[in-house]
Protein backbone atom coordinates (compact mmCIF):
# COMPACT_ATOMS: atom_id res chain seq x y z
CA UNK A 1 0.00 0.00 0.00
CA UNK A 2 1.33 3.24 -1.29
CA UNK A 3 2.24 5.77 1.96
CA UNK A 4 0.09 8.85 1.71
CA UNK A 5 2.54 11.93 1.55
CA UNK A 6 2.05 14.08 4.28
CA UNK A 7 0.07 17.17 3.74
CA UNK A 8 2.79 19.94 4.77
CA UNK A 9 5.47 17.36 2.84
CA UNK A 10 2.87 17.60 -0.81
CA UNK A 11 2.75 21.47 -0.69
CA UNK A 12 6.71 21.42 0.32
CA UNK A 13 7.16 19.19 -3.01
CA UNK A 14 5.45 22.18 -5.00
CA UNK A 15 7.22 24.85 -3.44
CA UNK A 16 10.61 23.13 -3.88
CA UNK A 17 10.16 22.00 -7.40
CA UNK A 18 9.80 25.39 -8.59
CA UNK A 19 12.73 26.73 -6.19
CA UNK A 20 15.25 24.61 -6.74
CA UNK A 21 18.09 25.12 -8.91
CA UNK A 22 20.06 21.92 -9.78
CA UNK A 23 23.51 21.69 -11.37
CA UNK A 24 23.77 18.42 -12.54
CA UNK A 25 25.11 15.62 -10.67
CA UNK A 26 23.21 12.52 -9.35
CA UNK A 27 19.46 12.39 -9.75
CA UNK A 28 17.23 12.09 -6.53
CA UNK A 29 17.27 8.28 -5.71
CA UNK A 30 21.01 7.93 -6.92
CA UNK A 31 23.25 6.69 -5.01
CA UNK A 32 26.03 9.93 -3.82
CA UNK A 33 28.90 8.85 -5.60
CA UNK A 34 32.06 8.46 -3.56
CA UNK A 35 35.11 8.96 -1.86
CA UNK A 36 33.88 12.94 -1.44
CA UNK A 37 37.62 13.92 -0.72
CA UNK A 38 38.35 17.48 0.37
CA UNK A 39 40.58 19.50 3.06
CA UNK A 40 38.79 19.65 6.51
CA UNK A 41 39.24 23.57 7.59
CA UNK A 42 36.47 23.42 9.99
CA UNK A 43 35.57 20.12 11.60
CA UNK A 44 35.98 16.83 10.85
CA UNK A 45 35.04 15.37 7.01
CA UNK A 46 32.41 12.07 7.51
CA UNK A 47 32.53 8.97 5.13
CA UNK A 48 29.29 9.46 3.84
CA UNK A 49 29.14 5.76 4.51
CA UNK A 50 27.40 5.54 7.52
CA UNK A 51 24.35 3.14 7.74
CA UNK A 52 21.38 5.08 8.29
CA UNK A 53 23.17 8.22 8.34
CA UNK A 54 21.00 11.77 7.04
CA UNK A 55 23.66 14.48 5.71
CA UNK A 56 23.97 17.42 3.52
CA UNK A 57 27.08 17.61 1.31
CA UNK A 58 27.04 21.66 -0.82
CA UNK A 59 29.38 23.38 -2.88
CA UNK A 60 30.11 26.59 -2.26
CA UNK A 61 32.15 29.61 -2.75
CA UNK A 62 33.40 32.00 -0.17
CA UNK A 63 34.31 34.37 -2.96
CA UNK A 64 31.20 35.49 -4.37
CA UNK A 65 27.99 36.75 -2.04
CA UNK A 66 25.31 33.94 -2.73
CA UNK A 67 27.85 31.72 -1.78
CA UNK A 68 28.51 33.40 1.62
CA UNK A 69 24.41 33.72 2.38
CA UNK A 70 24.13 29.99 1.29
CA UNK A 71 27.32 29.31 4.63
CA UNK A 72 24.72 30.86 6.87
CA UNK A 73 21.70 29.06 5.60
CA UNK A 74 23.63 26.05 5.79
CA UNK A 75 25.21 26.93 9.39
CA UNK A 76 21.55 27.49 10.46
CA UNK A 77 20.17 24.06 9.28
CA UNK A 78 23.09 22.55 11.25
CA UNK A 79 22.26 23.73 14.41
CA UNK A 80 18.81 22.87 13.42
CA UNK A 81 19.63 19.24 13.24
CA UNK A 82 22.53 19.06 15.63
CA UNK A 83 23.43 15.32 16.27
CA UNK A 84 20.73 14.17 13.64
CA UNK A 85 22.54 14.73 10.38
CA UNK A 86 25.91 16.30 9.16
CA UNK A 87 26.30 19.40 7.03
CA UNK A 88 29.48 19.31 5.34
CA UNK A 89 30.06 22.68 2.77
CA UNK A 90 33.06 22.08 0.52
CA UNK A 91 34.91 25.07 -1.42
CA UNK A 92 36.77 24.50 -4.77
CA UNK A 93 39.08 27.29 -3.57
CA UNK A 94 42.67 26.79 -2.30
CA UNK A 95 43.08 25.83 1.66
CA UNK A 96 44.35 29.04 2.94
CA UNK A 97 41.40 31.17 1.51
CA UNK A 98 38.86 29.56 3.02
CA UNK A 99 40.72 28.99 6.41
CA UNK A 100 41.17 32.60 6.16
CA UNK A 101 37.19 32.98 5.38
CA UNK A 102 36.37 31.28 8.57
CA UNK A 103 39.08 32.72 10.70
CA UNK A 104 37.35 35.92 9.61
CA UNK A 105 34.25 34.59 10.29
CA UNK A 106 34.87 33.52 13.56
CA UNK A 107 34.06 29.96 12.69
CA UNK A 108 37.04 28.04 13.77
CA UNK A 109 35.42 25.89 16.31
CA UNK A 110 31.96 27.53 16.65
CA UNK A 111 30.85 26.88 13.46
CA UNK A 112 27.81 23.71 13.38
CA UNK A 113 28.47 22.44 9.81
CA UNK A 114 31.90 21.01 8.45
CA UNK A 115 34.11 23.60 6.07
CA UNK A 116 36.41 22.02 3.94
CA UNK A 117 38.59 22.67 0.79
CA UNK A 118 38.79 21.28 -2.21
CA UNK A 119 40.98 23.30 -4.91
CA UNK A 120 41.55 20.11 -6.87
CA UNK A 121 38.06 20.20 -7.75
CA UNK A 122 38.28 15.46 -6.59
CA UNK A 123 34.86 16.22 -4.69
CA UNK A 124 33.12 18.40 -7.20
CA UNK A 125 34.65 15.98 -10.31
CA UNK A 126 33.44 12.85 -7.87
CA UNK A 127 29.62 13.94 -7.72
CA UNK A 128 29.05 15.96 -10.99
CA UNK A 129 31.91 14.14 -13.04
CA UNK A 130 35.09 15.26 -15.26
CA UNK A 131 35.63 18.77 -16.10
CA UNK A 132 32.54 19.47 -14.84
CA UNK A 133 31.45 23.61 -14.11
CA UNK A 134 28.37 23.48 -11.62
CA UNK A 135 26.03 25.51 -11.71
CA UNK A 136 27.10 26.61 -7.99
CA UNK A 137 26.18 26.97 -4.81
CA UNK A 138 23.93 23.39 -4.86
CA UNK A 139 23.32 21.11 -2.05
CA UNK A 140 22.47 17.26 -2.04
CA UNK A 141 20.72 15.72 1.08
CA UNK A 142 21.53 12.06 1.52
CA UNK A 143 20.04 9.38 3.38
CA UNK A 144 21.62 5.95 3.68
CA UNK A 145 23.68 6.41 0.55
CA UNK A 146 20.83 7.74 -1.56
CA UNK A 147 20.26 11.41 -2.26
CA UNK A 148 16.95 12.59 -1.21
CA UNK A 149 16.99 16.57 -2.80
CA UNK A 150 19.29 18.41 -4.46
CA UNK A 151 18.84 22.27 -4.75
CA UNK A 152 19.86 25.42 -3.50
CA UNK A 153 21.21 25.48 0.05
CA UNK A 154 18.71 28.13 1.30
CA UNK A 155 16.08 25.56 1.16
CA UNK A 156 17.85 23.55 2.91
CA UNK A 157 16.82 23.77 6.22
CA UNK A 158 13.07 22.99 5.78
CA UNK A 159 14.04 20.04 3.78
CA UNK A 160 16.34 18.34 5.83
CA UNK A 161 13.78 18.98 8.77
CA UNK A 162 11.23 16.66 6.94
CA UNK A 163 13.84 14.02 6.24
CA UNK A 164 14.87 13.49 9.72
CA UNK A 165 11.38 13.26 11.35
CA UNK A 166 11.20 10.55 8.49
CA UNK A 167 7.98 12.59 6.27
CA UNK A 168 9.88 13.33 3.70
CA UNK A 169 8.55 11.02 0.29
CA UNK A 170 11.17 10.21 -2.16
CA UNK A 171 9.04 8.79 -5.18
CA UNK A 172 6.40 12.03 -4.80
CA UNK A 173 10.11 14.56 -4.44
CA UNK A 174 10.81 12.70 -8.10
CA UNK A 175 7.77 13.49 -9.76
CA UNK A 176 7.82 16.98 -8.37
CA UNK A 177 11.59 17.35 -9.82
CA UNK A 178 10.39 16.00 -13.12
CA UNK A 179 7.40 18.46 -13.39
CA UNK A 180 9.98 21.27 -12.51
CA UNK A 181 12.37 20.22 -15.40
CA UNK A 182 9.76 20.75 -18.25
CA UNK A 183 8.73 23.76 -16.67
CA UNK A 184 12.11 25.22 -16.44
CA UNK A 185 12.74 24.19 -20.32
CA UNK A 186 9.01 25.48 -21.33
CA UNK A 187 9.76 29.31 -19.33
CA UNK A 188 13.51 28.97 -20.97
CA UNK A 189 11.31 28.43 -24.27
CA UNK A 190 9.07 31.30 -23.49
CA UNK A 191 11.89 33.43 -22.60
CA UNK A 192 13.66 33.08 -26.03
CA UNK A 193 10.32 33.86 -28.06
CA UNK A 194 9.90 37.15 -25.92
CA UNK A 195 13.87 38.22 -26.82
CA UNK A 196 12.99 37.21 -30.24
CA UNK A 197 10.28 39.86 -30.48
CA UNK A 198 7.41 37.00 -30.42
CA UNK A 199 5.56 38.32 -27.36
CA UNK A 200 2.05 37.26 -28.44
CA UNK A 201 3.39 33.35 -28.88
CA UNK A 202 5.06 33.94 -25.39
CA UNK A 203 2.13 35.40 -23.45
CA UNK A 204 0.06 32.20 -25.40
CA UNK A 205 2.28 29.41 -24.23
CA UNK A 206 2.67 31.05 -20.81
CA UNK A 207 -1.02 30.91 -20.29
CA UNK A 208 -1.52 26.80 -21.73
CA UNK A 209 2.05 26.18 -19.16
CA UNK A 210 -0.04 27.63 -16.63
CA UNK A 211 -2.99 25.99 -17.10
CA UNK A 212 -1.16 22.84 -15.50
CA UNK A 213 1.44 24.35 -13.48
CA UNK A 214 1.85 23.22 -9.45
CA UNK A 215 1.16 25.55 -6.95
CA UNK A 216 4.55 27.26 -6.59
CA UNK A 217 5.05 27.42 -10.00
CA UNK A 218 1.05 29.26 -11.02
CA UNK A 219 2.36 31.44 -8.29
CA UNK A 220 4.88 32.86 -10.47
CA UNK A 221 2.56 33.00 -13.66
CA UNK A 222 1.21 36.58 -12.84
CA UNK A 223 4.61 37.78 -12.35
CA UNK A 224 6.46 35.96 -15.71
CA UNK A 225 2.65 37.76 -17.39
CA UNK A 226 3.71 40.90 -16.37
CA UNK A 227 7.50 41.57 -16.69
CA UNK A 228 6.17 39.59 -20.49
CA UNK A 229 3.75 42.76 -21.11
CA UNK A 230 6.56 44.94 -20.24
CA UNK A 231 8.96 43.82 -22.25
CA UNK A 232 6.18 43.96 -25.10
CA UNK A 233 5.97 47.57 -24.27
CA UNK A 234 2.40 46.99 -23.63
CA UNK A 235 2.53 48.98 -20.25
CA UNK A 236 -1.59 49.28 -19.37
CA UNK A 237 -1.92 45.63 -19.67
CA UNK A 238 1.01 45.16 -17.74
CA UNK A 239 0.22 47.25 -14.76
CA UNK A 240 -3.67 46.09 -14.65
CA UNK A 241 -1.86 42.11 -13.75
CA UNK A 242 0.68 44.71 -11.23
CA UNK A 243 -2.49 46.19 -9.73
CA UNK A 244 -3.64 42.52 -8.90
CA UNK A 245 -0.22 41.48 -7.67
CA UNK A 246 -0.03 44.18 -5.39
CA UNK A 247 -3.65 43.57 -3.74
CA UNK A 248 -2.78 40.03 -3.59
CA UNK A 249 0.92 39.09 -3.39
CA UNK A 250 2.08 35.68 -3.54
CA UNK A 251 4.64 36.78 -0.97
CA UNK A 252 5.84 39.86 0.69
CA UNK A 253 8.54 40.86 -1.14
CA UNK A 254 6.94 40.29 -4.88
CA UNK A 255 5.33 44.00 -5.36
CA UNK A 256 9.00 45.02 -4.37
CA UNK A 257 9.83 42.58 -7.76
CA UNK A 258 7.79 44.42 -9.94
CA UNK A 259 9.19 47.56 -9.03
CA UNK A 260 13.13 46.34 -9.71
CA UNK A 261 11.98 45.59 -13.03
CA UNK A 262 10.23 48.82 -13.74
CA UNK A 263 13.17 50.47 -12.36
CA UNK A 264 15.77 48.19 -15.18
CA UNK A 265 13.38 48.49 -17.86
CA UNK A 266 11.55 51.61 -18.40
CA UNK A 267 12.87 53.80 -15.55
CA UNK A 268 12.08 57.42 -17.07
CA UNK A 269 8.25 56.37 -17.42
CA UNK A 270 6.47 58.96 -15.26
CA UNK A 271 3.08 56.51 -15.13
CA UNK A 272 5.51 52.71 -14.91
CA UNK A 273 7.52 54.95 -11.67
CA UNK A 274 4.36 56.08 -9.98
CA UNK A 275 3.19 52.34 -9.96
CA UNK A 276 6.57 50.91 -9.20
CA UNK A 277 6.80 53.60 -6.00
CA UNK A 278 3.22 52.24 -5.17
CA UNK A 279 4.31 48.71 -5.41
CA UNK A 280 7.76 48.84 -3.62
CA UNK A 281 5.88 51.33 -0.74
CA UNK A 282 3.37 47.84 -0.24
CA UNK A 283 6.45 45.08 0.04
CA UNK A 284 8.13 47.73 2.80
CA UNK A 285 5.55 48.13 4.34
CA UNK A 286 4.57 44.21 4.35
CA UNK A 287 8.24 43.83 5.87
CA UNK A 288 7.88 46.48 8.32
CA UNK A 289 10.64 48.43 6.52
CA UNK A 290 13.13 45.64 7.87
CA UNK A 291 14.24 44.18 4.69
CA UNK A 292 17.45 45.68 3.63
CA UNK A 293 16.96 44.67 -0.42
CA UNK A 294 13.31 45.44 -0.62
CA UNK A 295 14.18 49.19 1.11
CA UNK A 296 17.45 49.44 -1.29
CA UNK A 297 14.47 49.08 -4.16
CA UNK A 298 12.30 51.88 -3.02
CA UNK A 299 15.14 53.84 -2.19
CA UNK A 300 15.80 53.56 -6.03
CA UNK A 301 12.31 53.80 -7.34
CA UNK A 302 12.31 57.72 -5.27
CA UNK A 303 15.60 58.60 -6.79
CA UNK A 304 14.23 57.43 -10.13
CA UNK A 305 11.27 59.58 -9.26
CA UNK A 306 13.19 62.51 -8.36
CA UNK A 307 12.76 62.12 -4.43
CA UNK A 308 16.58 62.79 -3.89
CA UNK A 309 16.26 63.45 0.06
CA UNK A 310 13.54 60.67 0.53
CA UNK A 311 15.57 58.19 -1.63
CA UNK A 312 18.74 58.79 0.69
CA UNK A 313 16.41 58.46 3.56
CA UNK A 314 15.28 55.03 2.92
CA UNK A 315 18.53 54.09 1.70
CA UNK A 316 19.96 54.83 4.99
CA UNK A 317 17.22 52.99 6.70
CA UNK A 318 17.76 49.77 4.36
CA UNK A 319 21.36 49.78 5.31
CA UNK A 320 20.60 49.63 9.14
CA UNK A 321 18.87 46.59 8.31
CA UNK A 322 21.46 44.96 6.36
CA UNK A 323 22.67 41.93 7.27
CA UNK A 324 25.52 41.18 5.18
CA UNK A 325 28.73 43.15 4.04
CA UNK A 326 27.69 42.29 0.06
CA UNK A 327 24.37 44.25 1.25
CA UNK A 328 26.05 46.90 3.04
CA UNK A 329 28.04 47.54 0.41
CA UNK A 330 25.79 48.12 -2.52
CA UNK A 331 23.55 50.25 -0.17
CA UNK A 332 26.39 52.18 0.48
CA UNK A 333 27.17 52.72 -2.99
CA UNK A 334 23.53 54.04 -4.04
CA UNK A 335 23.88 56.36 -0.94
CA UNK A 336 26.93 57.51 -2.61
CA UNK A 337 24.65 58.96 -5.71
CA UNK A 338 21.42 59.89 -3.48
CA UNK A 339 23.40 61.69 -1.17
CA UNK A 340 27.07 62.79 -2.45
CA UNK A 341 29.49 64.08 -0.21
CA UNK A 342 29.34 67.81 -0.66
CA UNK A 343 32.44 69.30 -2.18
CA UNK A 344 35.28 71.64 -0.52
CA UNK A 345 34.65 75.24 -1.79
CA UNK A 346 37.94 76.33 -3.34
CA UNK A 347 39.83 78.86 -1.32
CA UNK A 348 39.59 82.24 -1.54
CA UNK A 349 41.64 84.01 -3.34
């Protein structure tokens, strides 16, 4: 008798198989191929052998910023799971950056998840094969052997929360992975009709891939409709779908969306920046004006709408909140043009 798939578990599947972002590698019920060899900087590196054993092996770089936010995620599941599985995050980089990383990060010793090196690339060539370039950073979740997920390491943590209280349904995460693979190749197919100037065939097979699409993924169908319209240059139509998107998000933070791409595509429109300042006013607001990337967008949006002092405002705010020197950073450097240092008046002469 089949096991029915636990209700929080089905609308995880959904979710996940329009999140995740693979990079190759072995497919979910494949065994992790082995030895995973790499440099231990932080901890201890497991077998991966281990009967019964849940773990998460990722690949990661300390260089660029998605990298470093995936080490926290990843830190965060750890301690999550502490004694229950092992979170191992290997870097193709050489051994003395990353010990330097986590020396800098204050991780030698305190950090929950094993670090380790491998600037031979032997782990990433083991699991994704020769002169392979993965699509990085990715994660794998194993159980006995077998990997259970593979995706980005954000995700992680609600994953690998189902697989150790034992919910987690391996045949039902396959069917949900193959659904996301043809729609990933139908929005890539989409996507090349709209660059090609075809933007009535797009908007068409958008609405028949819709028709069918899981839950996570119809979520993003009003969104994909929109930035579609816009590219078309057909802004009414596209800011009658904004106007619903706004009153009825499918999470705090998409309004914001809509705005960033008013802001990269069209941003001396008077009528797209008073809906984009609309729309990026609603996601701050839905966030309490705590999210450092969705203030760093209005922030924008008022300097695109000549709001100089408000823009710097907000942009000050959104760096208060940021937590992350990548953040920090780019904040600071749209500060820079909201609010330039004023000049030295020459000296008298």
């Amino acid at each position: 008798m089949k096991r029915p798939v636990h209700r929080f578990v089905a609308s995880l599947l959904a979710f996940l198989a329009a999140s995740a972002a693979l990079a190759g590698g072995p497919g979910l019920g494949d065994r992790l191929p082995l030895p995973i060899m790499a440099t231990a900087v932080v901890g201890r590196m497991p077998s991966f052998r281990e009967p019964g054993a849940i773990s998460v092996l990722a690949f990661v770089r300390t260089a660029d910023a998605k990298g470093r936010g995936s080490l926290r995620a990843l830190d965060g599941a750890a301690r999550a799971q502490r004694g229950k599985a092992t979170v191992v995050a290997v870097c193709d980089e050489p051994v003395s950056l990353v010990r330097d990383f986590a020396a800098a990060e204050g991780w030698d010793g305190g950090a929950a998840f094993i670090l380790a090196a491998d600037p031979v690339r032997h782990a990433v060539q083991t699991v994704f094969g020769r002169d392979a370039l993965p699509a990085l950073p990715t994660a794998f979740i194993v159980r006995d052997g077998v990997v259970q997920w593979q995706g980005a390491p954000a995700d992680v943590g609600v994953v690998l929360a189902e697989v150790v209280a034992g919910r987690w349904d391996l045949g039902a995460a396959r069917r949900a992975d193959e659904q996301r693979r043809l729609w990933d190749a139908e929005m890539d197919r989409i996507d090349a009709m709209a660059r090609g100037g075809r933007h009535d065939e797009a908007l068409a097979a958008l609405d028949v891939a819709c028709e069918s699409a899981l839950p996570a993924q119809a979520a993003q169908c009003s969104g994909r409709r929109f930035a579609l319209l816009l590219s078309a240059g057909r802004l009414d139509e596209a800011l009658k779908v904004g106007d619903g998107i706004v009153r009825n998000p499918a999470n705090a933070k998409q309004a914001a969306g809509l705005a960033w791409n008013i802001a990269n595509t069209i941003p001396g429109n008077a009528k797209a920046l008073a809906f984009a300042l609309r729309a990026a006013e609603s996601s701050d607001r839905a966030l309490s004006g705590k999210d450092a990337m969705v203030g760093a967008i209005l922030a924008r949006v008022q300097y695109l709408s000549g709001d100089r002092e408000r823009a710097a405002e907000t942009a000050r705010r959104a760096l208060s909140c940021a937590d992350s020197k990548d953040v920090r950073t780019a904040i600071e450097e749209d500060l820079a043009v909201y609010a330039p240092t004023a000049r030295p008046k020459p000296p008298a002469r």
